[in-house]
N, C-alpha and C. Protein backbone atom coordinates (compact mmCIF):
# COMPACT_ATOMS: atom_id res chain seq x y z
N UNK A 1 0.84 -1.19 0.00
CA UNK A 1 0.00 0.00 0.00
C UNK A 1 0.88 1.24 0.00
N UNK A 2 0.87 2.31 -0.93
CA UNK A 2 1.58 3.40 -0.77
C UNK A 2 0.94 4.53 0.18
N UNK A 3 1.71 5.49 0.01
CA UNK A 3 1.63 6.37 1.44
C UNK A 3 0.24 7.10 0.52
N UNK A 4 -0.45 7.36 1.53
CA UNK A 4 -1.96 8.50 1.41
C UNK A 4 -1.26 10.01 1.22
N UNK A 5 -2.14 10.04 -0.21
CA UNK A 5 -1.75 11.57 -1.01
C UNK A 5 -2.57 12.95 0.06
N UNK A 6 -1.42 13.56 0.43
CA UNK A 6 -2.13 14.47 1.61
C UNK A 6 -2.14 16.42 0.02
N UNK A 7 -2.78 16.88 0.49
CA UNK A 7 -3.19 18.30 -0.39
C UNK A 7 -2.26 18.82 0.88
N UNK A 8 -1.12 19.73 -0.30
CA UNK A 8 -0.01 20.43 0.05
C UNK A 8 -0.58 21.63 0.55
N UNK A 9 -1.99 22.25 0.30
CA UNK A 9 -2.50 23.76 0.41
C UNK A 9 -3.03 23.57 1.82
N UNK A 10 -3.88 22.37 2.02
CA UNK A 10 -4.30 22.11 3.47
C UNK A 10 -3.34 21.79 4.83
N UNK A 11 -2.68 21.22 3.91
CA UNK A 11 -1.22 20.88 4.85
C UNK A 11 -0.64 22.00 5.25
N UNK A 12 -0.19 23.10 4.25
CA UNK A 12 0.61 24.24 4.67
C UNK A 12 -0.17 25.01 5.60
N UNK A 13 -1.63 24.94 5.32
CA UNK A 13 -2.43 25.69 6.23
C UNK A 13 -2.59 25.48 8.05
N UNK A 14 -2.66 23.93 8.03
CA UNK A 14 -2.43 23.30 9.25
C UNK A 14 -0.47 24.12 10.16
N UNK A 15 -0.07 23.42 9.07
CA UNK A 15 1.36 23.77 9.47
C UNK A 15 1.40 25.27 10.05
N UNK A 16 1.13 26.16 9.54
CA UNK A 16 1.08 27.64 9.85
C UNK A 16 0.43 27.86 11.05
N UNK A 17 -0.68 27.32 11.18
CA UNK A 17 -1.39 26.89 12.72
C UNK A 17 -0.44 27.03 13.79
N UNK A 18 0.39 25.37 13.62
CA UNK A 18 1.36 25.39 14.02
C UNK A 18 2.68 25.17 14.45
N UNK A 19 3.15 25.76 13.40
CA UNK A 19 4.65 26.59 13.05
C UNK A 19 5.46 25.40 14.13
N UNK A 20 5.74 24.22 13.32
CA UNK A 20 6.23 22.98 13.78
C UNK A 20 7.84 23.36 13.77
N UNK A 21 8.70 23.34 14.75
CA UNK A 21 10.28 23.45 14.31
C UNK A 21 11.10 22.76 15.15
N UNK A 22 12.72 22.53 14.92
CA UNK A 22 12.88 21.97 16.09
C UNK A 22 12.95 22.44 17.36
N UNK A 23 12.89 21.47 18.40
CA UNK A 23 12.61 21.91 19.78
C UNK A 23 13.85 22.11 20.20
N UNK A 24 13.82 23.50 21.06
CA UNK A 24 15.53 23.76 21.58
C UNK A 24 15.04 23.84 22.84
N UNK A 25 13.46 24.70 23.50
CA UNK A 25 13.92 24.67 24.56
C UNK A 25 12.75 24.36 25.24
N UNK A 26 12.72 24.35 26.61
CA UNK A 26 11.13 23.56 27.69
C UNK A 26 10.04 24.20 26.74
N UNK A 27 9.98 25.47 26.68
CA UNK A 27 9.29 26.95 26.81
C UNK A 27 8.33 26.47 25.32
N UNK A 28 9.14 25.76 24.05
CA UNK A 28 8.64 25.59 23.14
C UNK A 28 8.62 23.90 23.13
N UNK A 29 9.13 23.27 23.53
CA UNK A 29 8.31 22.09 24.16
C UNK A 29 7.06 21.89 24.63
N UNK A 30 6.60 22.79 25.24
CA UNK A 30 5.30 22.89 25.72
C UNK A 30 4.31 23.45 25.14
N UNK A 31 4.90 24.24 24.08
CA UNK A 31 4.03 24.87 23.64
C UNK A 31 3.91 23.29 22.29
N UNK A 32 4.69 23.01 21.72
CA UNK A 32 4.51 21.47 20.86
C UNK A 32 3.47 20.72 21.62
N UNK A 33 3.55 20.44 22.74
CA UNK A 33 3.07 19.67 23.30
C UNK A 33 1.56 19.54 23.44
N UNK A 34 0.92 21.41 23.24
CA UNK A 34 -0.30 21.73 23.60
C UNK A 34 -0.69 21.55 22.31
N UNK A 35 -0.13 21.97 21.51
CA UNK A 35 -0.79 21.54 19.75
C UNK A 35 -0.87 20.24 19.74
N UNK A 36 -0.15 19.27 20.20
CA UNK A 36 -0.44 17.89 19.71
C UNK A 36 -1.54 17.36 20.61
N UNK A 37 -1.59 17.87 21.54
CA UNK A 37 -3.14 17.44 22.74
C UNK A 37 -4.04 18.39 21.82
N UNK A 38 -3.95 19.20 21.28
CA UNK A 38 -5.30 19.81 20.61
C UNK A 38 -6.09 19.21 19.26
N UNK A 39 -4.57 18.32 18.53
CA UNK A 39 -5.14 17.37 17.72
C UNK A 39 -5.43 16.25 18.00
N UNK A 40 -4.99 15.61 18.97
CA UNK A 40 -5.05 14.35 19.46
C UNK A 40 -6.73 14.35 19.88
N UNK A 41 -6.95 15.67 20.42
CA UNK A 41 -8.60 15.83 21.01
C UNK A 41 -9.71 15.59 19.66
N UNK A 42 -9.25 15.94 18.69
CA UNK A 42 -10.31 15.61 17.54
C UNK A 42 -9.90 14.47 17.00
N UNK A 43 -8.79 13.24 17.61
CA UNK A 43 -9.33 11.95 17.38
C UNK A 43 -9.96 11.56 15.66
N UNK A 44 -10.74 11.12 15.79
CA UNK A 44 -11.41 10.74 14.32
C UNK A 44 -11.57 11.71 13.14
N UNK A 45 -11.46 12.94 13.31
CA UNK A 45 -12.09 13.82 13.25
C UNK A 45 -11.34 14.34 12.52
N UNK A 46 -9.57 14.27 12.60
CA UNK A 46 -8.44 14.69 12.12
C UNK A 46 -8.16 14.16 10.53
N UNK A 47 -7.94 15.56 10.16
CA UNK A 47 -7.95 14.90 8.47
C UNK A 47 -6.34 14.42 8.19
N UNK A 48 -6.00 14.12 6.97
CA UNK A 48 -4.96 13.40 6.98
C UNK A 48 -3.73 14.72 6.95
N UNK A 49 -3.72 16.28 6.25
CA UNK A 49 -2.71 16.58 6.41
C UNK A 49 -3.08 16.89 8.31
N UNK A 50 -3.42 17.09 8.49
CA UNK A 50 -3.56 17.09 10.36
C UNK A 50 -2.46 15.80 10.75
N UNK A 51 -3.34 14.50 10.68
CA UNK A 51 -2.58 13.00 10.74
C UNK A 51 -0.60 13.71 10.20
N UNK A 52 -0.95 13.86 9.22
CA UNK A 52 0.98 14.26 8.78
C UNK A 52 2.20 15.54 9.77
N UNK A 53 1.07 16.45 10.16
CA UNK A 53 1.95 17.25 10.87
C UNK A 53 2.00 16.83 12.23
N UNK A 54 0.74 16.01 12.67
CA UNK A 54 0.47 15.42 13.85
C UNK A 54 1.88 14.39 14.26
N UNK A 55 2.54 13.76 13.22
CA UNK A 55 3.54 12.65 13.49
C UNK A 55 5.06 13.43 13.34
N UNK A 56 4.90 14.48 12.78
CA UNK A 56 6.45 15.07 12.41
C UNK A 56 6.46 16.37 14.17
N UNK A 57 5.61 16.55 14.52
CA UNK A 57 5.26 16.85 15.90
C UNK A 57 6.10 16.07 17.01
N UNK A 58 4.93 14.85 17.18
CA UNK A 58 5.42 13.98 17.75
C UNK A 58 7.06 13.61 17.59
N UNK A 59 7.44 13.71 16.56
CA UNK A 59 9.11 13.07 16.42
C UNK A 59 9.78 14.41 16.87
N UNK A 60 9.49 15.35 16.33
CA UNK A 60 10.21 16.68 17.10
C UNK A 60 9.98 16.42 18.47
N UNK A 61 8.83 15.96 19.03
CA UNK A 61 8.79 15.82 20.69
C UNK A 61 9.69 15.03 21.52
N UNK A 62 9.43 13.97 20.73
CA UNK A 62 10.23 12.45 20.57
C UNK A 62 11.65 12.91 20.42
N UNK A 63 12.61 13.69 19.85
CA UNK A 63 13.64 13.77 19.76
C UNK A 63 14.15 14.96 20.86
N UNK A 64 13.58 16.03 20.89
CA UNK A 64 13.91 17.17 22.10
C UNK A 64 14.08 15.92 23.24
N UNK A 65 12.96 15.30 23.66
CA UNK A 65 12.85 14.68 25.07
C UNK A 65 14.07 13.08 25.05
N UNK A 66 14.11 12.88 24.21
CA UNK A 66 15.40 12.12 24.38
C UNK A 66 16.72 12.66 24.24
N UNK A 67 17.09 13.91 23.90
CA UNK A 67 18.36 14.38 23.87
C UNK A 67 18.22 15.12 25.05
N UNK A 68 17.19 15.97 26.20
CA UNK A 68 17.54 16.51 26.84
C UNK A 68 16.71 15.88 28.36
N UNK A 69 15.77 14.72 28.03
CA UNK A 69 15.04 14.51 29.25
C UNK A 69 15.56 12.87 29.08
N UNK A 70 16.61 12.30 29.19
CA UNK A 70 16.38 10.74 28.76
C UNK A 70 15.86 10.21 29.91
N UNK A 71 15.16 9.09 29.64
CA UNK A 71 14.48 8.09 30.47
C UNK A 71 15.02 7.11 31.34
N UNK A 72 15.45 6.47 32.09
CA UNK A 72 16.26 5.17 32.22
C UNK A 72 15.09 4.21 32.13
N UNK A 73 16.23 3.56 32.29
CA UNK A 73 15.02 1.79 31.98
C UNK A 73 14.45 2.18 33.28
N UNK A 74 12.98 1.61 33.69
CA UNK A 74 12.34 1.44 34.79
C UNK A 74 13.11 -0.56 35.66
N UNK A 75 13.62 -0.42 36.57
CA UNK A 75 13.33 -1.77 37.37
C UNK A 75 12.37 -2.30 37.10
N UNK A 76 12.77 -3.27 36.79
CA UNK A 76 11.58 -4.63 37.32
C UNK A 76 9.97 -4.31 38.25
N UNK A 77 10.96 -3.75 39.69
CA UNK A 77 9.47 -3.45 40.47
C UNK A 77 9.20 -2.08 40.29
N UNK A 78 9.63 -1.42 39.28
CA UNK A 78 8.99 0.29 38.96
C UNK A 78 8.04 -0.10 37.84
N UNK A 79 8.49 -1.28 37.43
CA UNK A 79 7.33 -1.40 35.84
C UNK A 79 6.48 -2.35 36.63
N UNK A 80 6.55 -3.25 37.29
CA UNK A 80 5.15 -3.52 38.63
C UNK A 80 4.55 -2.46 38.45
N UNK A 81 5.29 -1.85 39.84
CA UNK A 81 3.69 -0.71 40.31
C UNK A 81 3.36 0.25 39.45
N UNK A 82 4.17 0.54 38.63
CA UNK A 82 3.64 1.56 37.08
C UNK A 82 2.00 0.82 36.61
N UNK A 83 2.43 -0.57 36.32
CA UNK A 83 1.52 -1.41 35.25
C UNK A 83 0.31 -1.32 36.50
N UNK A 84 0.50 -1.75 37.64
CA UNK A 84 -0.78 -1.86 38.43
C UNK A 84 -1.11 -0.34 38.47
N UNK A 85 -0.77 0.55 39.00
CA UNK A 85 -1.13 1.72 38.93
C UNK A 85 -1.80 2.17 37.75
N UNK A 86 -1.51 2.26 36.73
CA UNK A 86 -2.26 1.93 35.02
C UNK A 86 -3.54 1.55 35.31
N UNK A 87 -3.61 0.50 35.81
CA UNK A 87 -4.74 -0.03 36.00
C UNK A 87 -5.37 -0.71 36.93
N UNK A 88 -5.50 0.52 38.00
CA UNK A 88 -5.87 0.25 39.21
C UNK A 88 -6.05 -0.55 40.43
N UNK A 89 -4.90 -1.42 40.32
CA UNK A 89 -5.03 -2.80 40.48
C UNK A 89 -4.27 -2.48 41.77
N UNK A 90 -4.99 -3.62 42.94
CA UNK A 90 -4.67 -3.76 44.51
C UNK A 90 -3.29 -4.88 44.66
N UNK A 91 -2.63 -4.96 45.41
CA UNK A 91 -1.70 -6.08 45.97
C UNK A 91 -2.80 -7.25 45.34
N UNK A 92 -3.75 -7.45 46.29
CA UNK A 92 -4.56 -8.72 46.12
C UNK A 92 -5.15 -9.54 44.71
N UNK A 93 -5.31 -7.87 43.67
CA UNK A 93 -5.27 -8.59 42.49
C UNK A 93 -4.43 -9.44 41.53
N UNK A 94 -2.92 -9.38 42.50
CA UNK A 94 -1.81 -10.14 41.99
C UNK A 94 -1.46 -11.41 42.60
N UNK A 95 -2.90 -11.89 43.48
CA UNK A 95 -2.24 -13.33 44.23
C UNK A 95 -2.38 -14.40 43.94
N UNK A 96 -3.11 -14.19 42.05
CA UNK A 96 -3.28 -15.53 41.44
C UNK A 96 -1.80 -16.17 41.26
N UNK A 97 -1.00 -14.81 40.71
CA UNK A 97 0.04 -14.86 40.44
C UNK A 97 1.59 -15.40 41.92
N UNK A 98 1.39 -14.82 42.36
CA UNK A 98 2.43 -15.09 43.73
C UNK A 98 1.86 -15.79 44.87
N UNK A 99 0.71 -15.98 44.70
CA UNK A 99 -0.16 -17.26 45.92
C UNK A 99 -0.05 -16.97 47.16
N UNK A 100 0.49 -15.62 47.62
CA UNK A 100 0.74 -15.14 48.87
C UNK A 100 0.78 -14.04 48.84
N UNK A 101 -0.22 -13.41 50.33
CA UNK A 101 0.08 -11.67 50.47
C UNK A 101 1.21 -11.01 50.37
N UNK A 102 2.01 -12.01 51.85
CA UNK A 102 3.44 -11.62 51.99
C UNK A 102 4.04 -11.63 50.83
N UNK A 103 4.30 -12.67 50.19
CA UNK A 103 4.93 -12.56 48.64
C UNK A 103 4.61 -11.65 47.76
N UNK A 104 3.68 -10.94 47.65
CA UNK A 104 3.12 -9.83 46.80
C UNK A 104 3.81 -8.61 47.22
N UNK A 105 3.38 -8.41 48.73
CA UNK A 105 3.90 -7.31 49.48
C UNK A 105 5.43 -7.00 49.21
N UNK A 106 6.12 -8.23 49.48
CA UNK A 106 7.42 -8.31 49.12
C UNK A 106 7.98 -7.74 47.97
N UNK A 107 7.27 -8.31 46.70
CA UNK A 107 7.76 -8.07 45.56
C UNK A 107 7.35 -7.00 45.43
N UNK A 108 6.11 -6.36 45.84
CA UNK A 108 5.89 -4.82 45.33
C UNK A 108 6.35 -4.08 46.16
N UNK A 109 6.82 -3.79 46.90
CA UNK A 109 7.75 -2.81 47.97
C UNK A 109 9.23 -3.06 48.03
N UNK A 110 9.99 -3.97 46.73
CA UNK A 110 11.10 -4.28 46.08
C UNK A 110 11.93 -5.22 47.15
N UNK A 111 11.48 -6.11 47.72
CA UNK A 111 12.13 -6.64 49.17
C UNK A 111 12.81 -8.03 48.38
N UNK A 112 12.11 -8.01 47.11
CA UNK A 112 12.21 -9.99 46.75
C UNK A 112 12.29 -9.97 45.30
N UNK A 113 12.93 -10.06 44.77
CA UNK A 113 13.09 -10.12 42.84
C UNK A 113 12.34 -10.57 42.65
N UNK A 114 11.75 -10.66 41.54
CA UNK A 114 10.79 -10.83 40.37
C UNK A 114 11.15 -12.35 39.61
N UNK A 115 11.07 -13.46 40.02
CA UNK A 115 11.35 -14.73 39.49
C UNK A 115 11.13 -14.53 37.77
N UNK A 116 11.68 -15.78 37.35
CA UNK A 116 11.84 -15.49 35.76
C UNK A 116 10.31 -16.04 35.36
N UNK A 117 10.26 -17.39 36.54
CA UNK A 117 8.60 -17.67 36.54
C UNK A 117 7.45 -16.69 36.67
N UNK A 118 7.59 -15.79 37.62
CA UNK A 118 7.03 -14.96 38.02
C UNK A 118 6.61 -13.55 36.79
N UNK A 119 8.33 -13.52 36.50
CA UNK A 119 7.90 -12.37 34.97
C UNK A 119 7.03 -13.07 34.15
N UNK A 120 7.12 -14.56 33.97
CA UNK A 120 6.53 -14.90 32.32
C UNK A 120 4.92 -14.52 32.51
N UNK A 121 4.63 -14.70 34.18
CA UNK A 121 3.20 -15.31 34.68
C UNK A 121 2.58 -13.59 34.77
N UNK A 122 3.60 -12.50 35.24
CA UNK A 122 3.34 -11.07 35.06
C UNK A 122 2.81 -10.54 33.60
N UNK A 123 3.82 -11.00 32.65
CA UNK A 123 3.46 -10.67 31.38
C UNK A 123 2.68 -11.19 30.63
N UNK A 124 1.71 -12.48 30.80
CA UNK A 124 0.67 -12.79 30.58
C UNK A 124 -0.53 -11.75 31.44
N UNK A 125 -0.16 -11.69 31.87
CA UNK A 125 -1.28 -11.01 33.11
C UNK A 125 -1.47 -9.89 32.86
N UNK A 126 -0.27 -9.04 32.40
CA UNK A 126 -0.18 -7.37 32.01
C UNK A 126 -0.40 -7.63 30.99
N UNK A 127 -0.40 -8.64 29.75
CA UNK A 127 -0.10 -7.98 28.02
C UNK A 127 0.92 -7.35 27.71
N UNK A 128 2.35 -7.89 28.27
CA UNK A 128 3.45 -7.02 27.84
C UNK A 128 4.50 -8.29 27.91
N UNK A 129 5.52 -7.46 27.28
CA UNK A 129 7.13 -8.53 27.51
C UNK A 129 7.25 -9.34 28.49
N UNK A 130 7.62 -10.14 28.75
CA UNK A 130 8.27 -10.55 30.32
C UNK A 130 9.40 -9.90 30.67
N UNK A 131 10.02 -9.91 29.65
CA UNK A 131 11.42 -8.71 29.82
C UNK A 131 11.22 -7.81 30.35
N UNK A 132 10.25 -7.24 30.92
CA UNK A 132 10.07 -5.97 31.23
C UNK A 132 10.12 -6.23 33.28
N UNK A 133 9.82 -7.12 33.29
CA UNK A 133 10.10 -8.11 34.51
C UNK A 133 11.34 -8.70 35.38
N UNK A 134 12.31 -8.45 33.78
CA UNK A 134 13.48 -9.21 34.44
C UNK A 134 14.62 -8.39 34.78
């Protein structure tokens, strides 16, 4: 499938909106940031040159915030309580998985590693890597 023919007149018009460039500093970071929550809000709604400036946005965002905000990997038990936190989830909803309070408690208050059993049985459970576990 080739790429969707976007109209250069609608496009430039969007663009001028807003005046996409690279990001040097917070001040215009944020201001990127509020245009892409303003398209992101019309969802379905967004026509395709929208969709095109919408992604060259994002990568300008995407690139400022990795050259000046990098991320580290999250631990094992930071991507736990991230993923439960996500989705509202109690100690207790994890004791299919670890068969014990104490054992839960443990692992989520970082007292006890994350078994390799334990990741595979996490990442079925979350919908994600197990790697993200180990």
């Amino acid at each position: 499938m080739g790429a969707l023919v976007i109209d250069n007149k609608k496009y430039a018009r969007v663009l001028s909106k807003v005046l996409p460039r690279v990001i040097a500093t917070d001040k215009e970071h944020e201001r990127v940031l509020a245009e892409v929550e303003k398209l992101m809000d019309k969802g379905e709604r967004r026509t395709l040159e929208e969709d095109a400036a919408l992604d060259l946005m994002v990568r300008l965002i995407k690139d400022y915030e990795e050259e000046h905000h990098p991320l580290l990997d999250p631990s094992p038990h930071e991507m736990l309580v991230y993923l439960m936190e996500q989705r509202n989830l109690k100690q207790a909803d994890l004791l299919p998985i670890f068969k014990s309070r104490g054992y839960v408690s443990d692992v989520v208050s970082a007292k006890r590693a994350i078994s390799k059993g334990h990741a595979k049985q996490l990442a079925e459970f979350f919908k994600v890597s197990a790697s993200l576990f180990i």
